[in-house]
C-alpha atoms as a PDB file:
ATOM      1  CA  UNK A   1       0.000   0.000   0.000  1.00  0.00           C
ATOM      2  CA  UNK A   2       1.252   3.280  -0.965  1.00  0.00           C
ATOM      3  CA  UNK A   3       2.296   5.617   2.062  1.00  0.00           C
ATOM      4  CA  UNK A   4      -0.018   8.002   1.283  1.00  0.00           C
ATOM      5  CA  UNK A   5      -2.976   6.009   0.825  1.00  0.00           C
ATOM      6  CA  UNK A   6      -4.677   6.769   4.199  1.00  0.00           C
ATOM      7  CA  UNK A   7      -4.185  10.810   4.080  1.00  0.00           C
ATOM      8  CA  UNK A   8      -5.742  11.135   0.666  1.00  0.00           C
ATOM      9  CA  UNK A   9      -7.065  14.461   0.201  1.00  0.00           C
ATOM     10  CA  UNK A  10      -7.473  15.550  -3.550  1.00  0.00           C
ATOM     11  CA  UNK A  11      -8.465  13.836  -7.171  1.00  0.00           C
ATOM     12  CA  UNK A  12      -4.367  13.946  -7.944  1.00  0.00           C
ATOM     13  CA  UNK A  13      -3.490  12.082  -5.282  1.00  0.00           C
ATOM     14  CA  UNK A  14      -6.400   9.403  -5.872  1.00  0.00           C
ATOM     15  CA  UNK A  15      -4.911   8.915  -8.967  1.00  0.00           C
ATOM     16  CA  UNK A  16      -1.538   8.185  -8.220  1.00  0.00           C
ATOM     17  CA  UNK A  17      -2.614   5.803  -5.386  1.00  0.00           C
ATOM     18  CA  UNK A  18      -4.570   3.976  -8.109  1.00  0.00           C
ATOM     19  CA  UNK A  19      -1.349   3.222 -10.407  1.00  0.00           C
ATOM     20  CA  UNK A  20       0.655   2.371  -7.653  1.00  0.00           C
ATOM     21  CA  UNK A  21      -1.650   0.068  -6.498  1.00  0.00           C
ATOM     22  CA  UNK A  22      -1.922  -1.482 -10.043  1.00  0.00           C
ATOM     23  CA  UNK A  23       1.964  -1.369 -10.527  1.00  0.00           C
ATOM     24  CA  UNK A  24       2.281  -3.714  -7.061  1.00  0.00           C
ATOM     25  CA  UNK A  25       0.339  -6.342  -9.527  1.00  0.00           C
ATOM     26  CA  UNK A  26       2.729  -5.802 -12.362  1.00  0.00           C
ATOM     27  CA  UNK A  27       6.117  -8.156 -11.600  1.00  0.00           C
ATOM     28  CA  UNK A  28       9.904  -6.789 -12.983  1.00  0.00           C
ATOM     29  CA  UNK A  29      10.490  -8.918 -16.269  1.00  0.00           C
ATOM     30  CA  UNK A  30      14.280  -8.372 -15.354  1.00  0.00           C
ATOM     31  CA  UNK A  31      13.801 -10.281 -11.494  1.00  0.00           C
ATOM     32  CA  UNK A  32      11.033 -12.325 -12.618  1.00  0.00           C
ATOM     33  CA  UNK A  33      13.381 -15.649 -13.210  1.00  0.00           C
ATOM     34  CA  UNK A  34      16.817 -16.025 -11.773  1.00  0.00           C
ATOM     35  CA  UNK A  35      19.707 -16.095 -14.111  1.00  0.00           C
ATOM     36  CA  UNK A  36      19.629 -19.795 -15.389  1.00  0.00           C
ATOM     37  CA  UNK A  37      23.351 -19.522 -16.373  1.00  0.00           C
ATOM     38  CA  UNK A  38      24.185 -18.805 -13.155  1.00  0.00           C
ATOM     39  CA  UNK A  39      22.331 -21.316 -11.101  1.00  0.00           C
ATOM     40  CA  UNK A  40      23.812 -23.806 -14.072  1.00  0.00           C
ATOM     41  CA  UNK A  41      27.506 -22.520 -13.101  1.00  0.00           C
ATOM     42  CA  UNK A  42      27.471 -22.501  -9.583  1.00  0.00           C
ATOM     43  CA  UNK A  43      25.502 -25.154  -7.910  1.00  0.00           C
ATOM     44  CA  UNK A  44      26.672 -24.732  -4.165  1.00  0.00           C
ATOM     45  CA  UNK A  45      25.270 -20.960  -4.799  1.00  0.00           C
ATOM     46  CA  UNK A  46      21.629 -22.303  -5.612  1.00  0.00           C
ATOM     47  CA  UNK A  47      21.943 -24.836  -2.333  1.00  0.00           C
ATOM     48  CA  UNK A  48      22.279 -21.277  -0.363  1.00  0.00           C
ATOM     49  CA  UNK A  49      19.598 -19.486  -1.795  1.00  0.00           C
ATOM     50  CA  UNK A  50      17.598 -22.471  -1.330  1.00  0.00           C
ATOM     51  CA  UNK A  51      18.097 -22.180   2.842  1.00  0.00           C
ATOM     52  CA  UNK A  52      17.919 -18.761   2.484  1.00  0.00           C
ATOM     53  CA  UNK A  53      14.609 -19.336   1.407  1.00  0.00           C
ATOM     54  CA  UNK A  54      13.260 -21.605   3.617  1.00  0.00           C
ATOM     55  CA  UNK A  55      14.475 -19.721   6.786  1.00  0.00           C
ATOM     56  CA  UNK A  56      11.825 -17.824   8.294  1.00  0.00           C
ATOM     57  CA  UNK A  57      12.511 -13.312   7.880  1.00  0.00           C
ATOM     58  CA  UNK A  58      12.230 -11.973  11.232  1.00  0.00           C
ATOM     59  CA  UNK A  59       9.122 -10.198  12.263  1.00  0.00           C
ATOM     60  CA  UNK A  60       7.646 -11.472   8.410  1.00  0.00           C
ATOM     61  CA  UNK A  61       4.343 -12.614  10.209  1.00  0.00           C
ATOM     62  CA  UNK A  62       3.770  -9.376  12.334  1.00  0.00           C
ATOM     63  CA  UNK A  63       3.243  -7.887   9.067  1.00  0.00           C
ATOM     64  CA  UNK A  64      -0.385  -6.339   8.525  1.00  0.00           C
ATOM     65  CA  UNK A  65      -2.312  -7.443   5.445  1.00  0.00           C
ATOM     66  CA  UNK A  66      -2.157  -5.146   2.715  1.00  0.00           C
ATOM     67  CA  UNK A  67      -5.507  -2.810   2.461  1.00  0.00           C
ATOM     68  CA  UNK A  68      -7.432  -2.302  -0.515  1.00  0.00           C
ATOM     69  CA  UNK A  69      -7.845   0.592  -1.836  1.00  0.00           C
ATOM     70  CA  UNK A  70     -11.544   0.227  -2.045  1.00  0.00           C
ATOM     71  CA  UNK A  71     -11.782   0.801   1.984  1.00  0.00           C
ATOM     72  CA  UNK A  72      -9.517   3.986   1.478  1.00  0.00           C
ATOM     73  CA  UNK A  73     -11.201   7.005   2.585  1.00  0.00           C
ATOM     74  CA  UNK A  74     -11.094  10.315   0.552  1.00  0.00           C
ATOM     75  CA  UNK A  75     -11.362  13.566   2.128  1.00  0.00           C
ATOM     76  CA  UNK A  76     -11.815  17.225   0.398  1.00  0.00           C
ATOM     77  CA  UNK A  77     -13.505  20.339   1.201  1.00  0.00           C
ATOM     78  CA  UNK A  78     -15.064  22.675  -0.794  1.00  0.00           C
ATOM     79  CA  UNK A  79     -15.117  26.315  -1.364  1.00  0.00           C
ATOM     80  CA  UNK A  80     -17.919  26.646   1.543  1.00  0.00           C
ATOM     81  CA  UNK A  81     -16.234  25.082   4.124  1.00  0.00           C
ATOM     82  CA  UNK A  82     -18.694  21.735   3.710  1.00  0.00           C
ATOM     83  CA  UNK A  83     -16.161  18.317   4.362  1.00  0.00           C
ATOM     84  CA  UNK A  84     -16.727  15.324   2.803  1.00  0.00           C
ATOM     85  CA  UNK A  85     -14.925  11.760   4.021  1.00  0.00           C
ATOM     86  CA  UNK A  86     -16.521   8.790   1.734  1.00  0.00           C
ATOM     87  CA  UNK A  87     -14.658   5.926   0.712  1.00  0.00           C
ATOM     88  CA  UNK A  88     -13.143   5.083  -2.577  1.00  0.00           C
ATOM     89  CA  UNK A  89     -16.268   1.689  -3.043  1.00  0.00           C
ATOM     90  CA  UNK A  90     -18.623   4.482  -2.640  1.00  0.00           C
ATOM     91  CA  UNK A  91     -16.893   6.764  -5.540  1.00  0.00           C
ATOM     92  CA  UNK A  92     -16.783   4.107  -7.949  1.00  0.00           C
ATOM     93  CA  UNK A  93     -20.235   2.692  -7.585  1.00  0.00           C
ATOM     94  CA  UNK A  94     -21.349   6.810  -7.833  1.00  0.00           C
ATOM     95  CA  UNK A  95     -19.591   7.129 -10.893  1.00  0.00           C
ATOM     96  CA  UNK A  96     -21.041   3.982 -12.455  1.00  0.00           C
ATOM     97  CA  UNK A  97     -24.475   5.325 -11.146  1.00  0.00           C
ATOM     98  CA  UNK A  98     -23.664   8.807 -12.812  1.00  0.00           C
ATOM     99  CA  UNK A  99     -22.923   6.861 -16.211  1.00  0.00           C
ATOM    100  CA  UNK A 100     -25.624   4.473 -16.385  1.00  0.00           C
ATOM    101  CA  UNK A 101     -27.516   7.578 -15.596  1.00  0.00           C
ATOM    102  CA  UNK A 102     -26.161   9.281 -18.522  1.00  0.00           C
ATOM    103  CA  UNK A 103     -26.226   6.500 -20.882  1.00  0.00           C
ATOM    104  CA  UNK A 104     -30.236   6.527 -20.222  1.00  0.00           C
ATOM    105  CA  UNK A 105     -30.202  10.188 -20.524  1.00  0.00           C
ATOM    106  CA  UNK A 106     -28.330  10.142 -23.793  1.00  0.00           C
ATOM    107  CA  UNK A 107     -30.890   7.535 -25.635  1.00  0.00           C
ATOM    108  CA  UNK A 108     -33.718   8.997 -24.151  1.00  0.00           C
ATOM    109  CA  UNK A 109     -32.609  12.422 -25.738  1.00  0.00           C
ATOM    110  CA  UNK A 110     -31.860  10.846 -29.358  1.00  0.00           C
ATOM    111  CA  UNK A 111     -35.601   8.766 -29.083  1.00  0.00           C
ATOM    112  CA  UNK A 112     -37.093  12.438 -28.493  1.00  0.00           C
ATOM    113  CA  UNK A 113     -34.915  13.903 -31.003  1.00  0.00           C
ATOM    114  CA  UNK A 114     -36.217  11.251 -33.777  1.00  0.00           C
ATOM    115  CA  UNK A 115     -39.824  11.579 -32.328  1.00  0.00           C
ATOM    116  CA  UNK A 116     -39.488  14.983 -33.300  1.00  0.00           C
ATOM    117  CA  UNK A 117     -38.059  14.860 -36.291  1.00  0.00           C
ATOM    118  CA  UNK A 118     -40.775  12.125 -37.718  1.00  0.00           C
ATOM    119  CA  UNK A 119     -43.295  14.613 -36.240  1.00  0.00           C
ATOM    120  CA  UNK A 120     -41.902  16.998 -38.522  1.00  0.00           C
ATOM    121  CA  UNK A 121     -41.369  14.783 -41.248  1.00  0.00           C
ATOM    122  CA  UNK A 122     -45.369  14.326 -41.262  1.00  0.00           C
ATOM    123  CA  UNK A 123     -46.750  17.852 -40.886  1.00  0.00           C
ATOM    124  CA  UNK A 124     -44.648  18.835 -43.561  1.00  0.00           C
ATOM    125  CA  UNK A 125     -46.056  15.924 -45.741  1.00  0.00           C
ATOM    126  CA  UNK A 126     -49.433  16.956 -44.613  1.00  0.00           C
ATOM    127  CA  UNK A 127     -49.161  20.759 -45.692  1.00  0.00           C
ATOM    128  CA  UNK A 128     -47.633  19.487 -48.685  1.00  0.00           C
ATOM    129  CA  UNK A 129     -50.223  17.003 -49.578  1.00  0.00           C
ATOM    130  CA  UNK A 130     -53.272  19.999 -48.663  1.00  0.00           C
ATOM    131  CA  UNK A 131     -51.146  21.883 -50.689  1.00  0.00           C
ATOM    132  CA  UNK A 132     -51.457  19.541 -53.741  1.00  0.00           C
ATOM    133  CA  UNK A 133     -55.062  19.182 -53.065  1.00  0.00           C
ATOM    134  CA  UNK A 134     -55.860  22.684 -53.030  1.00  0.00           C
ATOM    135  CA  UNK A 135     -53.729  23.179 -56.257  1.00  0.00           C
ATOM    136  CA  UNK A 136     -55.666  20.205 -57.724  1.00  0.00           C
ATOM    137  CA  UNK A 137     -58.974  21.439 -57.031  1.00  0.00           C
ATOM    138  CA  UNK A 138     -58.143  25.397 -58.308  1.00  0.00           C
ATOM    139  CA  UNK A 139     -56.669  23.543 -61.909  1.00  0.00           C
ATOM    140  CA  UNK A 140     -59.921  21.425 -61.973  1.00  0.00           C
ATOM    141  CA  UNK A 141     -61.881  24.489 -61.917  1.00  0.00           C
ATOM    142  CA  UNK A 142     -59.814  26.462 -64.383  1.00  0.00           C
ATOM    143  CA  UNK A 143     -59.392  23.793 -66.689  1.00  0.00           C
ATOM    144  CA  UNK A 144     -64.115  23.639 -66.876  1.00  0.00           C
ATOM    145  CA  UNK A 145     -63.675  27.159 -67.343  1.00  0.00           C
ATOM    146  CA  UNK A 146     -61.879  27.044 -70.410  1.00  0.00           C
ATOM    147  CA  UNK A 147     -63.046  24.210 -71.751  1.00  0.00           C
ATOM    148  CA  UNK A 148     -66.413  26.197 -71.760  1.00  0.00           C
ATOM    149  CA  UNK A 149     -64.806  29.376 -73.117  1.00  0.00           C
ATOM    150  CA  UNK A 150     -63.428  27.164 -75.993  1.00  0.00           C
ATOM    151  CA  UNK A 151     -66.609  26.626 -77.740  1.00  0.00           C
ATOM    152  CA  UNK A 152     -67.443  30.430 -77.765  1.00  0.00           C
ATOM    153  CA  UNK A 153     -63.975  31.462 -79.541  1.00  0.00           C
ATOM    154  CA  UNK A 154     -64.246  32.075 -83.525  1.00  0.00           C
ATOM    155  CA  UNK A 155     -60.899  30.418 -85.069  1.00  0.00           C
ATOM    156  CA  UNK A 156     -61.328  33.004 -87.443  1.00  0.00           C
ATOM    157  CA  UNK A 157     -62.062  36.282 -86.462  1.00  0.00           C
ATOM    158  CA  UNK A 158     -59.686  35.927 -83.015  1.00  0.00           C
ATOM    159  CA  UNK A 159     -57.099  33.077 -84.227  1.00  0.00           C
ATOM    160  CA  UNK A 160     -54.365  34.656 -81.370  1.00  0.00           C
ATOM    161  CA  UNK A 161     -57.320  34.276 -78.445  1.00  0.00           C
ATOM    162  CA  UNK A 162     -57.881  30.758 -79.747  1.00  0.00           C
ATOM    163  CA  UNK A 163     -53.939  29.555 -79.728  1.00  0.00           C
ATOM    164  CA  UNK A 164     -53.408  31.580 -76.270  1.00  0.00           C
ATOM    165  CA  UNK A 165     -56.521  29.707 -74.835  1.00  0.00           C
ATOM    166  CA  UNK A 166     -55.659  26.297 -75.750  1.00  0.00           C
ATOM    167  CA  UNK A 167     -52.091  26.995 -74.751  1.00  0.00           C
ATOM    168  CA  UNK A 168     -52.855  27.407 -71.468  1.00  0.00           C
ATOM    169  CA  UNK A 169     -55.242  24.697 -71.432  1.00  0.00           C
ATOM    170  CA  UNK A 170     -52.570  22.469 -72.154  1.00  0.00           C
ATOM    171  CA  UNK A 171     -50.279  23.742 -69.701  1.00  0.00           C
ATOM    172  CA  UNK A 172     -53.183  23.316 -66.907  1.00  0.00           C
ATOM    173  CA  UNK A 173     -53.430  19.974 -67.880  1.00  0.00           C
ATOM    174  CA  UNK A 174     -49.801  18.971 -67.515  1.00  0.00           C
ATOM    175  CA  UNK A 175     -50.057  21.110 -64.163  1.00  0.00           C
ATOM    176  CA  UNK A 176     -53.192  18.638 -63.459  1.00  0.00           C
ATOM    177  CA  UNK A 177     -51.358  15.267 -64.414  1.00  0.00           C
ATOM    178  CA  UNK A 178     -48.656  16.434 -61.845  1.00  0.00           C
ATOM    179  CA  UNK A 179     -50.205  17.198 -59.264  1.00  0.00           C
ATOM    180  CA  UNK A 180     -52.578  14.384 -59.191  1.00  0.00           C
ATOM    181  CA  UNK A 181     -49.795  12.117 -59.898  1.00  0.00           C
ATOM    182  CA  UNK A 182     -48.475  13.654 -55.842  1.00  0.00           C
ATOM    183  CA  UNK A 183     -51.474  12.907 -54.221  1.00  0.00           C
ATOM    184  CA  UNK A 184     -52.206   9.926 -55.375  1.00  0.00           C
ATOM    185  CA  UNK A 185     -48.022   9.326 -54.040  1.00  0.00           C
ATOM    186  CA  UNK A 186     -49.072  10.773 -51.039  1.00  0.00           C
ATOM    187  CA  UNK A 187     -52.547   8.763 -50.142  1.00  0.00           C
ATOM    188  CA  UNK A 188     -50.402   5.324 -51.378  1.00  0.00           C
ATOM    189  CA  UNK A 189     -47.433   6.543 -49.059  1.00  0.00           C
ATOM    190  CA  UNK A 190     -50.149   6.853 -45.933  1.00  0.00           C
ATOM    191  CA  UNK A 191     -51.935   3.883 -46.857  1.00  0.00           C
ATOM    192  CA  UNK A 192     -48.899   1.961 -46.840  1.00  0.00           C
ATOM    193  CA  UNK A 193     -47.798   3.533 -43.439  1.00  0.00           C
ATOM    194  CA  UNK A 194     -51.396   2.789 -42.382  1.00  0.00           C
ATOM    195  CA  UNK A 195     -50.888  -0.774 -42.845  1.00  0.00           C
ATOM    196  CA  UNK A 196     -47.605  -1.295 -41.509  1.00  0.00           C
ATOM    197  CA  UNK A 197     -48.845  -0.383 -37.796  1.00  0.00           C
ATOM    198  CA  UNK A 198     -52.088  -2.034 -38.355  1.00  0.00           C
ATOM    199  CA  UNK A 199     -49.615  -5.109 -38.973  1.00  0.00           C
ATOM    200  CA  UNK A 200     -47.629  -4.343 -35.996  1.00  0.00           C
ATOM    201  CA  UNK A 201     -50.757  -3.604 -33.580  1.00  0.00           C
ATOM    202  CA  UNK A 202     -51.746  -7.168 -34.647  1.00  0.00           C
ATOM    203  CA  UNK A 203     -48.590  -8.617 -33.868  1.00  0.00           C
ATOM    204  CA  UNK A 204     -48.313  -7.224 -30.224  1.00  0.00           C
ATOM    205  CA  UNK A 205     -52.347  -8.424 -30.110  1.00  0.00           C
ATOM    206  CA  UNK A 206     -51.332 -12.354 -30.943  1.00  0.00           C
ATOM    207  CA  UNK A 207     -47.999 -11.969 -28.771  1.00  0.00           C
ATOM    208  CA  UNK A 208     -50.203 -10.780 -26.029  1.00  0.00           C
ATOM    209  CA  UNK A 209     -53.086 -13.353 -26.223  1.00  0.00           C
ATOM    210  CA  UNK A 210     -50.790 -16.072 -26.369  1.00  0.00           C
ATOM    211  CA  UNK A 211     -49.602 -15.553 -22.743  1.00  0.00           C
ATOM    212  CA  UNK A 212     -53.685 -14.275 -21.502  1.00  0.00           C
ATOM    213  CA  UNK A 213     -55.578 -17.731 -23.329  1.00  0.00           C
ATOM    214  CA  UNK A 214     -54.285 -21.136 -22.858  1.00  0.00           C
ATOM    215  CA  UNK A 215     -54.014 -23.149 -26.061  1.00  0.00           C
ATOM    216  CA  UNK A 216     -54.538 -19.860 -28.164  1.00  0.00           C
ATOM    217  CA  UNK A 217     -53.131 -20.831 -32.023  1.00  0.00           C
ATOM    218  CA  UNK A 218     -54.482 -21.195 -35.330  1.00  0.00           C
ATOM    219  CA  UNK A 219     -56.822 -23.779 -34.718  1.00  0.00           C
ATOM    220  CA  UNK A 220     -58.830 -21.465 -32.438  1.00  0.00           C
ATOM    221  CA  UNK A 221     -58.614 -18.792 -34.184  1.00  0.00           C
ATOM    222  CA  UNK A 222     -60.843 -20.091 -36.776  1.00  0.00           C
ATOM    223  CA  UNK A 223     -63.095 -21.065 -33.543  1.00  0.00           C
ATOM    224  CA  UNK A 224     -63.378 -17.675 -32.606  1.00  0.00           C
ATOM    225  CA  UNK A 225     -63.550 -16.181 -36.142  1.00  0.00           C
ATOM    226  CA  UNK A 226     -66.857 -18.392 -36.342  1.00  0.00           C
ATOM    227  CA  UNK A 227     -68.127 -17.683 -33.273  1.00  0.00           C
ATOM    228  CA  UNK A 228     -67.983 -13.753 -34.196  1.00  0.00           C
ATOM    229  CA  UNK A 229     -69.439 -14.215 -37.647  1.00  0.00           C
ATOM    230  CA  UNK A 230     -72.548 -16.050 -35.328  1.00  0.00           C
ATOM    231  CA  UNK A 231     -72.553 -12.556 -33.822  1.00  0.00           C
ATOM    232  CA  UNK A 232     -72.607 -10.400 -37.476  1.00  0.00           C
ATOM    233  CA  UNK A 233     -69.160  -9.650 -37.690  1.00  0.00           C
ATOM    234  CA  UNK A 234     -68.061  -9.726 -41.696  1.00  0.00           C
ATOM    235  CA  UNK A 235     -64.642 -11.433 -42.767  1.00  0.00           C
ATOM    236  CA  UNK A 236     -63.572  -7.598 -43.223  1.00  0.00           C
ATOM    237  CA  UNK A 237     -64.549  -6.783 -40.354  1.00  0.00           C
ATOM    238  CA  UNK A 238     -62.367  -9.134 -38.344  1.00  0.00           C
ATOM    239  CA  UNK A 239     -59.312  -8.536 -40.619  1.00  0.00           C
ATOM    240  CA  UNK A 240     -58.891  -4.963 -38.899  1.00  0.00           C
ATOM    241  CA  UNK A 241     -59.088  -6.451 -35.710  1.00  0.00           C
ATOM    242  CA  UNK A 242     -55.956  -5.463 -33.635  1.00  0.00           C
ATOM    243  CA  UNK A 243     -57.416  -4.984 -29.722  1.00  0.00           C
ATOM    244  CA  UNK A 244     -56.614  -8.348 -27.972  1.00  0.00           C
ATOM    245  CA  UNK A 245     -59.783  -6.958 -25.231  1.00  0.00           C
ATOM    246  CA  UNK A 246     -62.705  -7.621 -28.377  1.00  0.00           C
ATOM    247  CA  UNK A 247     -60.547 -11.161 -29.126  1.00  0.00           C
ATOM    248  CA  UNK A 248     -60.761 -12.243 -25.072  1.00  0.00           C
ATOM    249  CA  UNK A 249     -64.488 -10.971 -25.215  1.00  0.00           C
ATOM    250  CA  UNK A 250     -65.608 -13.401 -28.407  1.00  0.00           C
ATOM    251  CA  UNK A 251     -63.290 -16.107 -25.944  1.00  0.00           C
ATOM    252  CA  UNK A 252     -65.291 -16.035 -23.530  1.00  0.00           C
ATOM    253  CA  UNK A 253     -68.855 -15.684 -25.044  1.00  0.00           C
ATOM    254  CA  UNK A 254     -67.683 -19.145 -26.916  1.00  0.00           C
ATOM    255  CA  UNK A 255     -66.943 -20.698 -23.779  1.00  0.00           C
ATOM    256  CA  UNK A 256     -70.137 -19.724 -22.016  1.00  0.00           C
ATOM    257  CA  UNK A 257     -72.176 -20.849 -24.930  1.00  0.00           C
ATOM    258  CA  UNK A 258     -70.204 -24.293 -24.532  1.00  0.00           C
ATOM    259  CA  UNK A 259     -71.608 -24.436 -21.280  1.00  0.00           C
ATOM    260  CA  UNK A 260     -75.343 -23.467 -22.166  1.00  0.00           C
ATOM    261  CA  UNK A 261     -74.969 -26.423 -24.778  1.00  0.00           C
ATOM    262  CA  UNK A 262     -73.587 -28.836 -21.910  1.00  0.00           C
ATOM    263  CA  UNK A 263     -75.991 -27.901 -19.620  1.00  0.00           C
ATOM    264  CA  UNK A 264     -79.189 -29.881 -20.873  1.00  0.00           C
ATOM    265  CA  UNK A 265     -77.409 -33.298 -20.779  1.00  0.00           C
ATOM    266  CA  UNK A 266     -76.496 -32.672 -17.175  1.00  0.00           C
ATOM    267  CA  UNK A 267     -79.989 -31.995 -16.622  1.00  0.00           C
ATOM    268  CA  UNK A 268     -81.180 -35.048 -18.367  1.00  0.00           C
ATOM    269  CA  UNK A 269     -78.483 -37.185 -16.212  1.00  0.00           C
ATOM    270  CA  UNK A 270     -79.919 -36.460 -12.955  1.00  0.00           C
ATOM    271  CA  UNK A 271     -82.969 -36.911 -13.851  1.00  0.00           C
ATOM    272  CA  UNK A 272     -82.529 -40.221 -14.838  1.00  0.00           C
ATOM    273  CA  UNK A 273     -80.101 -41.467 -12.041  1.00  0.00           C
ATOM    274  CA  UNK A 274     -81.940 -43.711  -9.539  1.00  0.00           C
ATOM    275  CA  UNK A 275     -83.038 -42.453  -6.264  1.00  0.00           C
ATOM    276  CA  UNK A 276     -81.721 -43.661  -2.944  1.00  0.00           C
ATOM    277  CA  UNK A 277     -83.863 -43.713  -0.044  1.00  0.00           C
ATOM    278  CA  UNK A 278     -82.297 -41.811   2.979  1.00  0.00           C
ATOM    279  CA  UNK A 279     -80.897 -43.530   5.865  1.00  0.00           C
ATOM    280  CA  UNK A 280     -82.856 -42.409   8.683  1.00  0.00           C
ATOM    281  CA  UNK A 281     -81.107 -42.484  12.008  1.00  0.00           C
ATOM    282  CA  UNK A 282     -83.296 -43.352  14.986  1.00  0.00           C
ATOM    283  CA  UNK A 283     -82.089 -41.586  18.336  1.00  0.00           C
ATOM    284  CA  UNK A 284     -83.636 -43.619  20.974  1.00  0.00           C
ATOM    285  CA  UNK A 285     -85.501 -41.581  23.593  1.00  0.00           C
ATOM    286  CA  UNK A 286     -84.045 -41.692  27.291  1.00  0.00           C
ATOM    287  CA  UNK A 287     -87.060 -42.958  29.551  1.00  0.00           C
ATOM    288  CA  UNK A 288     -87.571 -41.563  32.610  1.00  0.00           C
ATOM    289  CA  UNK A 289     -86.620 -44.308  34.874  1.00  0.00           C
ATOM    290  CA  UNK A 290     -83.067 -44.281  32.537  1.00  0.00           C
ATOM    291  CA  UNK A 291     -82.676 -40.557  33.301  1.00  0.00           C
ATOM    292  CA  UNK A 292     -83.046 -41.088  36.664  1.00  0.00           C
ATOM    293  CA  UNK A 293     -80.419 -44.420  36.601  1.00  0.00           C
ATOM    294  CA  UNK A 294     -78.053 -42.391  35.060  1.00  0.00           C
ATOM    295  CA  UNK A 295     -78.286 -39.763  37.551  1.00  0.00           C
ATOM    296  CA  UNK A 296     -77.977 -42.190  40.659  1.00  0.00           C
ATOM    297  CA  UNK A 297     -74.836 -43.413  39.204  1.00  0.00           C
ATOM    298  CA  UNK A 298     -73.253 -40.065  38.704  1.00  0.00           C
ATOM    299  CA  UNK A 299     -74.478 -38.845  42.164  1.00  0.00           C
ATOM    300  CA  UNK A 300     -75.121 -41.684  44.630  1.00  0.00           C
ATOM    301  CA  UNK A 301     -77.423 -38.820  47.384  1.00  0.00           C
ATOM    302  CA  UNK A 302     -80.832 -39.840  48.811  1.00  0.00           C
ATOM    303  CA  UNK A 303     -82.267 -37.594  46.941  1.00  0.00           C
ATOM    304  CA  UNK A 304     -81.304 -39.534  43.077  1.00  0.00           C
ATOM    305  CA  UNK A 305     -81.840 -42.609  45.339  1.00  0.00           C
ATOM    306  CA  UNK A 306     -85.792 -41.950  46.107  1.00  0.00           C
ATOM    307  CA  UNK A 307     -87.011 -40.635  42.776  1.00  0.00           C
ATOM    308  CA  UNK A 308     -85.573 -44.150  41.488  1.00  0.00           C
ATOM    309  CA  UNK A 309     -87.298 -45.976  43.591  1.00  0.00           C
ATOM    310  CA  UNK A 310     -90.385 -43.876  42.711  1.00  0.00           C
ATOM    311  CA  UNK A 311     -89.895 -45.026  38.971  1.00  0.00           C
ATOM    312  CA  UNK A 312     -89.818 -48.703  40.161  1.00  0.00           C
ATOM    313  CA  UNK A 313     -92.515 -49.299  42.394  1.00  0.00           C
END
């Protein structure tokens, strides 16, 4: 342990206690192995390093075992005057508290950061698509208006009118083609999204029933797609499905109808099994001249005695 170890008082001289308690576990490559020449050369040398080695160092086992520096205690005080002692264990598991900490804080930040960004991602491609819509509609109407106009123009008499008017009819039409062609993008684009998370919603709904019904697979689910077409449900209907709740509902209404079926044979079997008479258990009635037997042999008095011998005469 490094001298200083126990009167640690700053970040500096943490530090340098912490590589010179990781040097201690670092061995000299140079002393590591004796000189094999040497023990080769002189043999009587390597008999007295031997008995050096085996004789016991004086005062070797009064030595205290070495600390960790994990129970070493760092003290600082700040600009207030406030002291602080709290040992090094404590430290680390703060600082791996402080980085799990901001790890979490980190990828919680980047999730908001892309939540925000596809936010933005879709109002812009809903302005954009009312945009186009709005566009649409305004070329739709120009386009009727000239295409009445048209039939009132004389070729003759006005021949620039009639070339300037179906000029820009053509170029409204082009405009038209366009911007249909982007919405109809657009709509495919949201349908599309549309059906992704209607896939996924169903996906968490069959992950989830599997653990809330026992025995749910594919067998009954063409159970319980019956038993909701009983109900009026369509085939279309139950495609869109995606809450496991309306799923465990149809469950159980298939179940209980089960049991409504079941429930006439029961019926009809106890009807028909045979009837046992009940055993009737006779009590026998104490007499009086018992009563008063019993009584003389608990209490032998004169008293007991006479009203027995009133019962007997």
């Amino acid at each position: 342990m490094p001298p200083d170890q126990e009167s640690i008082t700053s970040i500096d001289q943490l530090a340098a206690a912490l590589e010179a308690d990781d040097s201690q576990d670092q061995q000299d490559p140079d002393n590591a192995q004796p000189d094999v020449e040497a023990q080769n050369d002189d043999p009587n040398g390597q008999a007295e390093q031997e008995d050096d080695q085996q004789q016991p160092v004086e005062g070797e086992g009064d030595q205290p075992a070495t600390e960790s520096l994990d129970d070493t205690v760092v003290s600082w005080e700040t600009a207030s005057g406030e002291k602080f002692d709290v040992p090094v264990a404590e430290m680390k598991l703060g600082y791996m508290r402080e980085q799990d900490y901001r790890h979490k804080t980190q990828t919680f930040a980047q999730e908001r950061e892309q939540t925000v960004q596809h936010i933005q991602q879709q109002y812009q491609l809903a302005e954009t698509f009312a945009q186009d819509l709005g566009q649409l509609h305004a070329v739709n109407a120009q386009i009727a208006a000239l295409e009445q106009a048209i039939p009132r123009i004389d070729r003759d008499s006005d021949p620039a009118g009639y070339i300037d008017v179906m000029t820009n009819l053509q170029q409204l039409r082009e405009m038209r083609g366009a911007t249909a062609g982007r919405v109809q993008q657009a709509q495919e684009q949201q349908q599309a999204q549309q059906q992704q998370r209607h896939q996924q919603a169903q996906q968490r709904m069959l992950a989830e029933l599997q653990t809330s019904i026992p025995g749910f697979n594919q067998e009954l689910i063409g159970k319980l797609n019956t038993a909701a077409q009983g109900y009026g449900f369509s085939v279309q209907e139950l495609q869109r499905i995606a809450d496991p709740r309306f799923v465990r509902l149809v469950h159980d209404a298939m179940q209980h109808k089960a049991l409504q079926a079941k429930a006439p044979a029961a019926v009809n079997k106890v009807k028909t099994a045979p009837v046992k008479p009940a055993k009737q258990a006779s009590t026998a009635v104490a007499t009086g001249v018992e009563q008063h037997v019993k009584q003389f042999s608990k209490n032998k008095s004169l008293d007991n005695f006479a009203k027995l011998l009133q019962h007997t005469i």
